[in-house]
N, C-alpha and C. Protein backbone atom coordinates (compact mmCIF):
# COMPACT_ATOMS: atom_id res chain seq x y z
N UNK A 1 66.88 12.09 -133.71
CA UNK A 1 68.23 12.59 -133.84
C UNK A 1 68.90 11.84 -134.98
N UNK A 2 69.57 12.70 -135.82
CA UNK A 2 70.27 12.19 -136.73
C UNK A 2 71.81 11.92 -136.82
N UNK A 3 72.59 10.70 -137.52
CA UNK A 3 74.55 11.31 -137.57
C UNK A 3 74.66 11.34 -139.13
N UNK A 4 75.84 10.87 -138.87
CA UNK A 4 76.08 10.52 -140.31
C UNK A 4 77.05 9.56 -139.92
N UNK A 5 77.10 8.62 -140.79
CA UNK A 5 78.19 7.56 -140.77
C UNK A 5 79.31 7.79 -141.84
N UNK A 6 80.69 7.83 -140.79
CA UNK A 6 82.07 8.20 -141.16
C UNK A 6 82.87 7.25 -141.77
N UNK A 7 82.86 5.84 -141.03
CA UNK A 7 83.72 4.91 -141.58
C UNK A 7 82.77 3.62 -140.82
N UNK A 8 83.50 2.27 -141.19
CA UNK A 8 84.21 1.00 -140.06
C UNK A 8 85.07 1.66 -139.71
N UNK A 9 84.76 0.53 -138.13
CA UNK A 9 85.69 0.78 -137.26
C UNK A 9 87.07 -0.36 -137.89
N UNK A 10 87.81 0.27 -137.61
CA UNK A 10 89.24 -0.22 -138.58
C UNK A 10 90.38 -0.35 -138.14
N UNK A 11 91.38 -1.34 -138.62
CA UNK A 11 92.62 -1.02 -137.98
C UNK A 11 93.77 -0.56 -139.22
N UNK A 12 94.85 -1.16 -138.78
CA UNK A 12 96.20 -0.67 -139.64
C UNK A 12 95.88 -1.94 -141.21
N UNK A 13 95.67 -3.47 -140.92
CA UNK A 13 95.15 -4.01 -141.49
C UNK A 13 93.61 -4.67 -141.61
N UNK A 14 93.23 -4.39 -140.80
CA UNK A 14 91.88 -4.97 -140.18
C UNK A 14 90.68 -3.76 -140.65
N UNK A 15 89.08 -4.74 -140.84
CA UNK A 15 88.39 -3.37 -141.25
C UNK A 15 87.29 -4.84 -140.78
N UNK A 16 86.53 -4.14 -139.47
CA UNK A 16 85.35 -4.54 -138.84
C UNK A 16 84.14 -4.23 -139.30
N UNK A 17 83.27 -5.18 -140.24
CA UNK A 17 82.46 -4.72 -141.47
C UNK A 17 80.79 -4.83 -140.11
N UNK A 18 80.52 -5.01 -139.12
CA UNK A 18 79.66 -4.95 -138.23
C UNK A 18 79.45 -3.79 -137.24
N UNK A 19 80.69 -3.25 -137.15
CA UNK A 19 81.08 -2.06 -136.45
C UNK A 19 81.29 -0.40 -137.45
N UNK A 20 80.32 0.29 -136.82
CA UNK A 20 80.16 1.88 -137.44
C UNK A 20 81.01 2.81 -136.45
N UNK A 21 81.36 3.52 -137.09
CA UNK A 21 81.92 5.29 -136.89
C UNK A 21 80.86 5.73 -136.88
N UNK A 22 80.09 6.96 -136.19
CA UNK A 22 79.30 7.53 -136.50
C UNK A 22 79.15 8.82 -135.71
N UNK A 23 79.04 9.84 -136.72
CA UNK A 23 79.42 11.37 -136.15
C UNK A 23 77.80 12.10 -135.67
N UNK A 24 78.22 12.20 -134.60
CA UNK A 24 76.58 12.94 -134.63
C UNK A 24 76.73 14.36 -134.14
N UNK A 25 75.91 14.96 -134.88
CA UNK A 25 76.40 17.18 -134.63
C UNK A 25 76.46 17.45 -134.10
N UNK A 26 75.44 17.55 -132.48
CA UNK A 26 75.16 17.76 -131.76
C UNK A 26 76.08 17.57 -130.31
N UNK A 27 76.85 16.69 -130.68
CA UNK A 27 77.64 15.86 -129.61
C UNK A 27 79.11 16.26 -129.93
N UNK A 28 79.76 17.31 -129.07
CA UNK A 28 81.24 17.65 -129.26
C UNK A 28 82.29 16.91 -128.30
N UNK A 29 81.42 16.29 -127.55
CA UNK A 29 82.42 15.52 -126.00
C UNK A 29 82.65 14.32 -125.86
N UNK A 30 83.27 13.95 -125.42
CA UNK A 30 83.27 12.24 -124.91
C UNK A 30 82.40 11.65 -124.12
N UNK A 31 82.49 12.81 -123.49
CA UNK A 31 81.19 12.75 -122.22
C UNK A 31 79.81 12.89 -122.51
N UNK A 32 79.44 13.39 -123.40
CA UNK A 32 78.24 13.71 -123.97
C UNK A 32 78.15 12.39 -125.22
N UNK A 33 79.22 12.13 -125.64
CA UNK A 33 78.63 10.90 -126.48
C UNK A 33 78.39 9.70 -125.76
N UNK A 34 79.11 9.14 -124.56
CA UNK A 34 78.66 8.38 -123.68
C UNK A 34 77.29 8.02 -123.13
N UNK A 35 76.68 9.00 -123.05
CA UNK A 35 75.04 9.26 -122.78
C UNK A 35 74.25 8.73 -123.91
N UNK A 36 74.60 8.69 -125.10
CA UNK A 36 74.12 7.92 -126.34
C UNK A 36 74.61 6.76 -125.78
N UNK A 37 74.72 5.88 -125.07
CA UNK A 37 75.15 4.55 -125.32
C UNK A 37 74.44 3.39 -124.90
N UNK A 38 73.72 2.24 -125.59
CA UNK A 38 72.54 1.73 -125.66
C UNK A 38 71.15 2.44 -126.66
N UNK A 39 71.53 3.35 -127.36
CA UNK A 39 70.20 3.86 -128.19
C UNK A 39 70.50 3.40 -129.40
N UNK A 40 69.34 2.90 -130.01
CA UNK A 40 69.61 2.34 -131.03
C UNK A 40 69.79 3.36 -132.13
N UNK A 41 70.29 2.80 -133.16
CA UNK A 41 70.38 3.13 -134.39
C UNK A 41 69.67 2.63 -135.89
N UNK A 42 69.13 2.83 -136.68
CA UNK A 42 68.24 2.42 -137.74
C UNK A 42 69.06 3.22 -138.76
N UNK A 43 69.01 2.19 -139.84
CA UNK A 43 69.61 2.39 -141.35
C UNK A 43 69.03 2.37 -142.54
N UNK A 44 68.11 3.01 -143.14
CA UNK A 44 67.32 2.85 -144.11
C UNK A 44 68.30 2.41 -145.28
N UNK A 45 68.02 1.38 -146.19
CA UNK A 45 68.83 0.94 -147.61
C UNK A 45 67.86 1.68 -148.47
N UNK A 46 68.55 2.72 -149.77
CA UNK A 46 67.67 3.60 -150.42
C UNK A 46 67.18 2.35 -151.82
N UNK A 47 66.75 2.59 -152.52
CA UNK A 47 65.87 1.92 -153.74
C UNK A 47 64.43 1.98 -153.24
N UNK A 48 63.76 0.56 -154.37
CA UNK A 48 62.15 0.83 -153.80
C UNK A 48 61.97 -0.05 -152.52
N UNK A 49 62.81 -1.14 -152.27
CA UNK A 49 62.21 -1.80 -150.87
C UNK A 49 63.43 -1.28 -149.41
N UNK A 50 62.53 -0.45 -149.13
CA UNK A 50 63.11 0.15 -147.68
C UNK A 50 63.11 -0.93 -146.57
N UNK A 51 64.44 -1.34 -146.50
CA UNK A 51 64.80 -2.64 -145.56
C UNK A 51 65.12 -1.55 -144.26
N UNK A 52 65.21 -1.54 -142.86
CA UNK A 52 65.95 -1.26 -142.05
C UNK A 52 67.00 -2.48 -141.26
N UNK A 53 68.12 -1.84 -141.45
CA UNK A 53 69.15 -2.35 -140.84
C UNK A 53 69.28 -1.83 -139.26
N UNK A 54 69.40 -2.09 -138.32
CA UNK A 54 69.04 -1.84 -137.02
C UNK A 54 70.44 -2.36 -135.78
N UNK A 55 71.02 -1.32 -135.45
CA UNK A 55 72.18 -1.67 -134.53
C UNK A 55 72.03 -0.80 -133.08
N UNK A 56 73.02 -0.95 -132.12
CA UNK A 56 72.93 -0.07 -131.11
C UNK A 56 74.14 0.18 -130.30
N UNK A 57 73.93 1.92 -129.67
CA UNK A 57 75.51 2.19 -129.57
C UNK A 57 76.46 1.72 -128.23
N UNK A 58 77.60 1.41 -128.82
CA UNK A 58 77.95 0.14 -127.82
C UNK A 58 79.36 1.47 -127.03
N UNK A 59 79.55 2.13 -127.73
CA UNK A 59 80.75 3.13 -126.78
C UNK A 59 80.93 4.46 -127.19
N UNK A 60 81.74 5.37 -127.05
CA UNK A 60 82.10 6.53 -127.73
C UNK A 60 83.12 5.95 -128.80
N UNK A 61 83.43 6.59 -129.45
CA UNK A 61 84.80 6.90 -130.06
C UNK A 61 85.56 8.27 -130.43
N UNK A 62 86.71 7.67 -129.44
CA UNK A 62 87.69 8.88 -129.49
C UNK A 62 87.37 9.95 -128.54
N UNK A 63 87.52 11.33 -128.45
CA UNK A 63 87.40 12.54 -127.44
C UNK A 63 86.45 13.79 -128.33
N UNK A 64 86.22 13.28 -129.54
CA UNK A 64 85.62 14.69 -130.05
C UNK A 64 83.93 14.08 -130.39
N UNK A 65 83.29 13.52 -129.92
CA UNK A 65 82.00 13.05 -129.60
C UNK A 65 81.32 12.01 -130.54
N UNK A 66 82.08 11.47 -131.30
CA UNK A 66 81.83 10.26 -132.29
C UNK A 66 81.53 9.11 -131.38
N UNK A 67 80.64 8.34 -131.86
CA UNK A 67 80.26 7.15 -131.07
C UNK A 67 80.55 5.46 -131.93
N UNK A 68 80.56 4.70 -131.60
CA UNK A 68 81.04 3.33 -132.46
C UNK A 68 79.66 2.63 -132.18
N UNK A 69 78.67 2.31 -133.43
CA UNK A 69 77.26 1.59 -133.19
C UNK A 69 77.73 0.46 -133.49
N UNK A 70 77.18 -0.93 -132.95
CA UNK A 70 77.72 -2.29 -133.50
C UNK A 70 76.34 -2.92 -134.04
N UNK A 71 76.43 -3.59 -135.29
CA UNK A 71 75.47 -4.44 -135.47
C UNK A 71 75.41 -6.00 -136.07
N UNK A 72 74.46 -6.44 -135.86
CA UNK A 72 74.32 -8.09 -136.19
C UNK A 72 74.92 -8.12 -137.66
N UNK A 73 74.46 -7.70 -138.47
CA UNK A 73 75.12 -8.10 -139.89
C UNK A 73 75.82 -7.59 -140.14
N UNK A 74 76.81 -8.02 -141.32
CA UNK A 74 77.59 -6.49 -141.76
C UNK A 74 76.66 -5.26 -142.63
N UNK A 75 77.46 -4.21 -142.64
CA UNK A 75 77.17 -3.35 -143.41
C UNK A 75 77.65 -2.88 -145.01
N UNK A 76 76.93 -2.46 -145.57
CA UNK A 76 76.98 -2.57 -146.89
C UNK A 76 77.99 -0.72 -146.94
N UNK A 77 78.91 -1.37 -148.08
CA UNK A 77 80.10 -0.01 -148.42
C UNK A 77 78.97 1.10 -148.77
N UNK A 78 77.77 1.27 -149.22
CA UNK A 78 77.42 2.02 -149.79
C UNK A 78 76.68 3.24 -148.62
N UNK A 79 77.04 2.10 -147.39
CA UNK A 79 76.31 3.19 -146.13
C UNK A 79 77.37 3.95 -146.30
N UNK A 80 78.50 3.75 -146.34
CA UNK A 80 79.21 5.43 -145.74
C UNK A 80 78.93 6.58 -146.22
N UNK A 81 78.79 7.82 -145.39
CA UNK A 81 78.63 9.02 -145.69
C UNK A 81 76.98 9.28 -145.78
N UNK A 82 75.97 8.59 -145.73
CA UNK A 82 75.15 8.35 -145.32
C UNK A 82 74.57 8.84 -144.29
N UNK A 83 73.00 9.55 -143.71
CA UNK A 83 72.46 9.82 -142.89
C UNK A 83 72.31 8.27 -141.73
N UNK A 84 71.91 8.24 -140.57
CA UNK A 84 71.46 7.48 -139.69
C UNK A 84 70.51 7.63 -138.52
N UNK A 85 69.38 7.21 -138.79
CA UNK A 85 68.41 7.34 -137.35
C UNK A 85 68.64 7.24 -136.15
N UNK A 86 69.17 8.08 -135.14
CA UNK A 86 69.50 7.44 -133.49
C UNK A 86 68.27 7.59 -132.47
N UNK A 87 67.70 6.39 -132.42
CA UNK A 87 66.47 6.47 -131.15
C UNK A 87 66.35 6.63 -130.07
C-alpha cells in the first residue's frame, strides 16, 4: 500500500521535523485510518544510494482518513509530496 506525504505535523509556530502527514487513497474515514495504526512505513531517499528511512503509524489525523507516521530521525524537506511504502 502506498500514501503520499502531505506535510509535518505542525503548529501555528512549531513544525515537528520527526512527525509525517500522510494521505493514503484508499482510506476516506477516521475509522478506517485507525486500523493503519502500528504499520510501518518505509521511505526510499531517491539518488544512487537507496537509504530507507523507516517510521510507524502512531494515530489518525483529523476525520478525512490521513494518518500522522512518527519517526526516529528527522525528515528531510525534500520528502514532501513524495510517494511512501505502508507495510
Amino acid at each position: 500500500m502506498q500514501g503520499t506525504i502531505a506535510s509535518f505535523r505542525r503548529g501555528r509556530k512549531t513544525q515537528t521535523m520527526n512527525q509525517l502527514v500522510i494521505i493514503v487513497p484508499d482510506v476516506a474515514t477516521r475509522d478506517a485510518a485507525t486500523a493503519l495504526v502500528g504499520k510501518e512505513v518505509v521511505w526510499t531517499t531517491p539518488g544512487k544510494e537507496k537509504k530507507e528511512l523507516k517510521g510507524k503509524i502512531s494515530s489518525a489525523h483529523g476525520g478525512n482518513g490521513a494518518v500522522r507516521a512518527l519517526f526516529e530521525t528527522g525528515m528531510p524537506g525534500q520528502s514532501i509530496g513524495t510517494k511512501i511504502e505502508i507495510r
